[in-house]
C-alpha atoms as a PDB file:
ATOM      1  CA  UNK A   1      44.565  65.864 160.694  1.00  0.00           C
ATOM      2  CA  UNK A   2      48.279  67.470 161.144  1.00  0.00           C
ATOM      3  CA  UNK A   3      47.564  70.541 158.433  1.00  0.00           C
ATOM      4  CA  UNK A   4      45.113  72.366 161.288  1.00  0.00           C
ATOM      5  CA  UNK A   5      44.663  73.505 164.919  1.00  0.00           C
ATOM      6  CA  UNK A   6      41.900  74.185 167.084  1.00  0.00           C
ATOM      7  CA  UNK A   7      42.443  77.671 169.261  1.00  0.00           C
ATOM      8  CA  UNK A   8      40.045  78.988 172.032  1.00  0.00           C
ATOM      9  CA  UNK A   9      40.157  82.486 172.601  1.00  0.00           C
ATOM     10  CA  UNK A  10      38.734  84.917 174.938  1.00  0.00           C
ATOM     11  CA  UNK A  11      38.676  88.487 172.573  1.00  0.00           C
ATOM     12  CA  UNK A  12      37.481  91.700 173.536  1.00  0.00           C
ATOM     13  CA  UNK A  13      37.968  93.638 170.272  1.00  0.00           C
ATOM     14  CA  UNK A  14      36.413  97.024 172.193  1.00  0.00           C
ATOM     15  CA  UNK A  15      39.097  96.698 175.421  1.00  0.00           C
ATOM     16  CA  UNK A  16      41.625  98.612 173.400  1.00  0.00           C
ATOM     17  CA  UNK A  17      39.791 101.435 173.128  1.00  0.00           C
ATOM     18  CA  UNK A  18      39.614 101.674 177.247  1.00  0.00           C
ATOM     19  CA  UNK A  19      43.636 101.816 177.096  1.00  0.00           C
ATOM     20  CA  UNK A  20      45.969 104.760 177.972  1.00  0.00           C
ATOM     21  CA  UNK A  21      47.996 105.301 175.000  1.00  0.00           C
ATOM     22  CA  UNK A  22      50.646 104.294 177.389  1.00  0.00           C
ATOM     23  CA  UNK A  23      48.822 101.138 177.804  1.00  0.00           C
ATOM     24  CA  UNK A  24      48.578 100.831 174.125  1.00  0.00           C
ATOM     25  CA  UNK A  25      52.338 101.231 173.775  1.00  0.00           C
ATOM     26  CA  UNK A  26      53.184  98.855 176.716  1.00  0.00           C
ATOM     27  CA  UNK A  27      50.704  96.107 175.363  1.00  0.00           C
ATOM     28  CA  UNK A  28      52.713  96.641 172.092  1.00  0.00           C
ATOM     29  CA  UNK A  29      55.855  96.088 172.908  1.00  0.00           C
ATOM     30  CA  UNK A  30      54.911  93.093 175.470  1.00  0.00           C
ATOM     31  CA  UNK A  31      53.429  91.587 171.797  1.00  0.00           C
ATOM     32  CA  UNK A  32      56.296  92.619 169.943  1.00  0.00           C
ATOM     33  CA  UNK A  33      59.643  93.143 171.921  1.00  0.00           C
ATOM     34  CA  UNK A  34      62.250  92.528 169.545  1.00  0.00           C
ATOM     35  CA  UNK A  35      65.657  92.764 171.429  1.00  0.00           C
ATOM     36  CA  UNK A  36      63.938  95.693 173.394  1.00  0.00           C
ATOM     37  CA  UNK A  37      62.878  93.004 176.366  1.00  0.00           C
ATOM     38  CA  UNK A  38      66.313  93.030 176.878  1.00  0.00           C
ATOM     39  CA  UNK A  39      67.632  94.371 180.119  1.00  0.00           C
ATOM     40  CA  UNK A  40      70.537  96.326 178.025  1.00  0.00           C
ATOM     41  CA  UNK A  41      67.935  97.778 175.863  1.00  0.00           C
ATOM     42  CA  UNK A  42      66.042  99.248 178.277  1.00  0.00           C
ATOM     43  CA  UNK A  43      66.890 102.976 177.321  1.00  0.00           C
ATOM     44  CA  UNK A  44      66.017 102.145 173.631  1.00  0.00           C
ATOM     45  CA  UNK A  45      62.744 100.468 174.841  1.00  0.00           C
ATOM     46  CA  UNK A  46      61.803 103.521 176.813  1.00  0.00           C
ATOM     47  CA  UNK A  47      62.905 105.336 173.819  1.00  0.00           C
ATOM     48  CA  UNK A  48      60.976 103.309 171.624  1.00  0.00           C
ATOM     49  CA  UNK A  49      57.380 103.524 173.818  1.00  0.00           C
ATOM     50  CA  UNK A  50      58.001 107.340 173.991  1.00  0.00           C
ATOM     51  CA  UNK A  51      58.012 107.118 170.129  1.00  0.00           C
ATOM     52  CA  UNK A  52      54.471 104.976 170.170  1.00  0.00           C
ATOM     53  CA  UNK A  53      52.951 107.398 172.430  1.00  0.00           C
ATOM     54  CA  UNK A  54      53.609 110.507 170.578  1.00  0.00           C
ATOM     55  CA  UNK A  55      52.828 109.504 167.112  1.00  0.00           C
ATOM     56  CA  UNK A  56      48.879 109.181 167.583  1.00  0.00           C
ATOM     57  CA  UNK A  57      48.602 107.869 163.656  1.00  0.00           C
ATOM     58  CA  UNK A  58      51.103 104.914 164.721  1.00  0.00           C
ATOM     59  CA  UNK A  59      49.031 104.647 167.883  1.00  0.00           C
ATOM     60  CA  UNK A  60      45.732 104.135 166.058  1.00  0.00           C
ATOM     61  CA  UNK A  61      47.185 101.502 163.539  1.00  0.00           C
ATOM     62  CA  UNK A  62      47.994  99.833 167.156  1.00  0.00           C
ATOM     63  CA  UNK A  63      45.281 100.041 169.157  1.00  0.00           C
ATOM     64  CA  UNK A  64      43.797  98.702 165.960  1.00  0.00           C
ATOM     65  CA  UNK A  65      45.521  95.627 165.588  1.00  0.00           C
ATOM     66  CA  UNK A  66      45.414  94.843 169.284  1.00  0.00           C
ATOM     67  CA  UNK A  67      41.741  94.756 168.740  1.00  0.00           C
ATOM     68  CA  UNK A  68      41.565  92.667 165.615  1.00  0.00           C
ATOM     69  CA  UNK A  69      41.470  88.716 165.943  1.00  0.00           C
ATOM     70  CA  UNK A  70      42.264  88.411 162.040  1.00  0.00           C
ATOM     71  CA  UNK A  71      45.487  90.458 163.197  1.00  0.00           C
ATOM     72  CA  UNK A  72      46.498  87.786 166.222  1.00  0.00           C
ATOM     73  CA  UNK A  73      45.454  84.842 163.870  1.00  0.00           C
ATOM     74  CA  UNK A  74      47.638  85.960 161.302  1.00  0.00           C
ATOM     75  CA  UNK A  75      50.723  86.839 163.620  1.00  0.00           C
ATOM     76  CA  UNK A  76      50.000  83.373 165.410  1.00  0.00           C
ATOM     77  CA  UNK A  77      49.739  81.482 161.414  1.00  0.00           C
ATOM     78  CA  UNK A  78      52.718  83.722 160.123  1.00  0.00           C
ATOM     79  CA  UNK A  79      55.678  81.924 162.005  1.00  0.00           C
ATOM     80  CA  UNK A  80      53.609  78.342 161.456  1.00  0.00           C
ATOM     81  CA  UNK A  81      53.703  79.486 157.251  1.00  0.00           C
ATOM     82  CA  UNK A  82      57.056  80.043 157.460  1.00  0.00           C
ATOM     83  CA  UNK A  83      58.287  77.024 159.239  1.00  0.00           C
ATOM     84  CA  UNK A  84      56.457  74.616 156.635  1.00  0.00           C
ATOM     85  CA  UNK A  85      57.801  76.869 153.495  1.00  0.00           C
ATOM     86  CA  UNK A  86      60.922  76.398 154.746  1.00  0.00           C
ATOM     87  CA  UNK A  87      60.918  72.284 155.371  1.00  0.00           C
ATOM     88  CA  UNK A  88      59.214  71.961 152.235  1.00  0.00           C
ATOM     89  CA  UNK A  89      62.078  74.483 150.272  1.00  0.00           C
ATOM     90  CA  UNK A  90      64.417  72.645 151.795  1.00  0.00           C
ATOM     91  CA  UNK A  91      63.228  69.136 150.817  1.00  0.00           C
ATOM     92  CA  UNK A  92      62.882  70.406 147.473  1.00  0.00           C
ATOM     93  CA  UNK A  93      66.411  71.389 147.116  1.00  0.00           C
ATOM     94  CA  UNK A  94      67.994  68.109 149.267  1.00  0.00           C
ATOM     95  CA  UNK A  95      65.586  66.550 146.317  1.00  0.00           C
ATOM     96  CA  UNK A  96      63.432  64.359 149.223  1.00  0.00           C
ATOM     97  CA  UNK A  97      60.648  66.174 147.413  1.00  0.00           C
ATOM     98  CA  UNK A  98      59.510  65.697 144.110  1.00  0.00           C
ATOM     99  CA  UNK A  99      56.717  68.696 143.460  1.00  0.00           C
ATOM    100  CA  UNK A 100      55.381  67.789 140.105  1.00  0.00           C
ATOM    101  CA  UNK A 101      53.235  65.268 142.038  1.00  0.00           C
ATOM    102  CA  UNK A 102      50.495  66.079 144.593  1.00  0.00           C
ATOM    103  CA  UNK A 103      51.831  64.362 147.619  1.00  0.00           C
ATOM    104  CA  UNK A 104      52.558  67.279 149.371  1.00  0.00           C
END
């Protein structure tokens, strides 16, 4: 079956709670970069962690999420989503894909 994949995971949903808040922040932006992994972003990064650290209600949604598998599944399905939506929009409009049948 192509429309499924099979994922192993080792998940400690407590470790989070162990973490620094700098840890927290660090873990975050390792996850979740942006441009900020860039070497010429590297103030704005610091800038950026700094801004994590001190807002403990941002912090908390964090640590959160780092500690929720439905939150990785969904970040790791959310790109996969978007890829299909996109192939099927596009055969839609190129007309490759006729959706008032089930074939999809």
């Amino acid at each position: 079956m192509s429309n499924h994949y099979h994922l192993v995971v080792y998940f400690d949903p407590k470790a989070p709670n162990q973490w620094t808040d700098l840890e927290v922040a660090e873990r975050w932006l390792k996850a979740y970069p942006g441009k900020l992994d860039k070497p010429k972003y590297q103030q704005q990064r610091e800038l950026r962690l700094q801004a994590i650290i001190n807002n403990q209600k941002q912090l908390k949604t964090i640590r959160n999420r780092l500690g929720s598998l439905s939150w990785l599944m969904s970040r790791i399905n959310e790109p996969i989503a978007k890829g299909v939506i996109k192939r099927i929009l596009s055969a839609v409009i190129s007309g490759s894909l006729d959706l008032s049948h089930k074939h999809y």
